[in-house]
C-alpha atoms as a PDB file:
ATOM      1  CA  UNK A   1       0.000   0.000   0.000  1.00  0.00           C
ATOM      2  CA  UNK A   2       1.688   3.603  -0.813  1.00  0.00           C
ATOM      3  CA  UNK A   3       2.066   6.067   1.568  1.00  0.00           C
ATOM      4  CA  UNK A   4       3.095   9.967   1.728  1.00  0.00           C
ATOM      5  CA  UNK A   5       6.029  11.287   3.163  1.00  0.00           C
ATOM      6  CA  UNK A   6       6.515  14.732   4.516  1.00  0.00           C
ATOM      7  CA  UNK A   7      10.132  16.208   5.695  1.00  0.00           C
ATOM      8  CA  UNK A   8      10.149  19.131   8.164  1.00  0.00           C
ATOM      9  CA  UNK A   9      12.092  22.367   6.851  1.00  0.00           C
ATOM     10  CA  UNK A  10      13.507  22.937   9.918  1.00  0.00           C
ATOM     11  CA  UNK A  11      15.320  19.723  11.484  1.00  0.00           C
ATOM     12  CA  UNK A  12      15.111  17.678   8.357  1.00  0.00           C
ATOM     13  CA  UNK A  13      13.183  14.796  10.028  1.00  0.00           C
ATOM     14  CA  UNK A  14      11.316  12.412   7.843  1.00  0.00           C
ATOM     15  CA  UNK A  15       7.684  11.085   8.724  1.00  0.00           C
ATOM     16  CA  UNK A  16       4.553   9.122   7.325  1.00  0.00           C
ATOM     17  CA  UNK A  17       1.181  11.148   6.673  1.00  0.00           C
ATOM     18  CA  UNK A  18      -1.583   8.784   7.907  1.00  0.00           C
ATOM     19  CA  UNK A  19      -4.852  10.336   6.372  1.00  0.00           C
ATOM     20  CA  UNK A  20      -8.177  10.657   8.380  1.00  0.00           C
ATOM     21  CA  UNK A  21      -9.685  12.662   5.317  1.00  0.00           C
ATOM     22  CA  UNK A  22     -12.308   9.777   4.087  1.00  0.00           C
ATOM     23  CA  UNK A  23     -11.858   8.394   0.203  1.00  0.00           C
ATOM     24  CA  UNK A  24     -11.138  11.325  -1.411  1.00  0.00           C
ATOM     25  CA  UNK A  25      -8.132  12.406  -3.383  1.00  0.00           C
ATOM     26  CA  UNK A  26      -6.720  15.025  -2.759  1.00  0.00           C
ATOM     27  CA  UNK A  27      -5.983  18.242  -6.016  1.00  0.00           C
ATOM     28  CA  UNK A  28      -2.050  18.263  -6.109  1.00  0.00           C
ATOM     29  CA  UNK A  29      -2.724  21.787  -5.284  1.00  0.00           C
ATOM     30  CA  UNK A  30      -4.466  21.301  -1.441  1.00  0.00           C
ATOM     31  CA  UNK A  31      -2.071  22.846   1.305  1.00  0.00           C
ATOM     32  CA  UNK A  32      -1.462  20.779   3.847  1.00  0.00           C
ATOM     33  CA  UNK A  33      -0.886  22.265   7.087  1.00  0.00           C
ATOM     34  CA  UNK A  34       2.018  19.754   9.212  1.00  0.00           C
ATOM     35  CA  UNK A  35       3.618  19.426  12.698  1.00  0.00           C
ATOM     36  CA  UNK A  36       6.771  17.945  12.183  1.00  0.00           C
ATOM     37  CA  UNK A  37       6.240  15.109  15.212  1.00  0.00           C
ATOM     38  CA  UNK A  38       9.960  15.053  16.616  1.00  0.00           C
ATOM     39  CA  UNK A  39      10.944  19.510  16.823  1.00  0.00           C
ATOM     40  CA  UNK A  40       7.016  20.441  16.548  1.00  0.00           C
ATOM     41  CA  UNK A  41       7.778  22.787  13.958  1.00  0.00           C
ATOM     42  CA  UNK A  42       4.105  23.856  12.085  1.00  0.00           C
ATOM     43  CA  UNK A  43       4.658  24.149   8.150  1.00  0.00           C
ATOM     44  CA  UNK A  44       2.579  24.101   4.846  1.00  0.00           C
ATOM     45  CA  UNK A  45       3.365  21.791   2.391  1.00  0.00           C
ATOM     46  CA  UNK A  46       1.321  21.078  -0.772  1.00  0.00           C
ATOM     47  CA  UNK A  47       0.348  17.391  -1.754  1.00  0.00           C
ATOM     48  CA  UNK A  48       2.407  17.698  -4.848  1.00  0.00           C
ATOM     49  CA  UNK A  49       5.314  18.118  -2.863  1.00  0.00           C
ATOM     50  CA  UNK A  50       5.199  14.771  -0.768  1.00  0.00           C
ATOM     51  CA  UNK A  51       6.829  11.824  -1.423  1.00  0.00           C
ATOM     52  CA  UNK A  52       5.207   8.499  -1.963  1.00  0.00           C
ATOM     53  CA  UNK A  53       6.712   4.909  -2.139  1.00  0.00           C
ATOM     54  CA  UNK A  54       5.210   1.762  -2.175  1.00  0.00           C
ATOM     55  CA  UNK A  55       7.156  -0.021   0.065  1.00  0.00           C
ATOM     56  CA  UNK A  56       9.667  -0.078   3.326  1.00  0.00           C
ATOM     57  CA  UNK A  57       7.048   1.629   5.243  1.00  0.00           C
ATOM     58  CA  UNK A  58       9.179   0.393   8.582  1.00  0.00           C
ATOM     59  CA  UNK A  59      12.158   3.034   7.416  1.00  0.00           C
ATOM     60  CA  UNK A  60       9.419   6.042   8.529  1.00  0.00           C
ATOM     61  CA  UNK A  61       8.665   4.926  12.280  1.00  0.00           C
ATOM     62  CA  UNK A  62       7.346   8.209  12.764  1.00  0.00           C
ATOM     63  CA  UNK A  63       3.799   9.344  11.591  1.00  0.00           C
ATOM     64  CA  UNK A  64       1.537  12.402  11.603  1.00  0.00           C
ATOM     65  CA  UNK A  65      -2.281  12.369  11.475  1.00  0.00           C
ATOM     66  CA  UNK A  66      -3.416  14.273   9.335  1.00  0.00           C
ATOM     67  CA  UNK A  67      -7.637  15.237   9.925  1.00  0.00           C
ATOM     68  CA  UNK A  68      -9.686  17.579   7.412  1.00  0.00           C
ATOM     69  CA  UNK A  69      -9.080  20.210   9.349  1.00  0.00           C
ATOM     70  CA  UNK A  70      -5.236  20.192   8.489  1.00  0.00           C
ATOM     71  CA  UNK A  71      -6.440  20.663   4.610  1.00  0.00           C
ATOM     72  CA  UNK A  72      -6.280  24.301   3.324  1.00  0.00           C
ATOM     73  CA  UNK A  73      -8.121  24.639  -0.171  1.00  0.00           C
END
């Protein structure tokens, strides 16, 4: 199963998106509004900008939930 990555601007950390949005996809253009889970660092990243892979899901231990309310349109 694929899954987004995010990295945080500030201390360069590396983490997994896990979406509580419902089915939809996401426009490439929705801002995405991110705490980075290891400096707490708040940042804005659009959905085009993420990375997703298909596999080695254990090299991203760390994970963000990310609600509706994080989505800016």
């Amino acid at each position: 199963m694929a899954f987004a990555v995010a990295t945080c601007p500030k201390c360069s950390e590396h983490f997994r998106l896990i979406w509580r949005i419902g089915k939809k996809k996401l426009p490439l253009t929705t801002i995405i509004r991110l705490a980075c889970p290891t400096c707490t660092h708040g940042f804005e990243q659009t959905v085009v900008e993420l990375t997703v892979f298909d596999a080695g899901l254990e090299e991203f231990p760390k994970s963000v939930v990310v609600e509706e309310s994080a989505l800016k349109r």
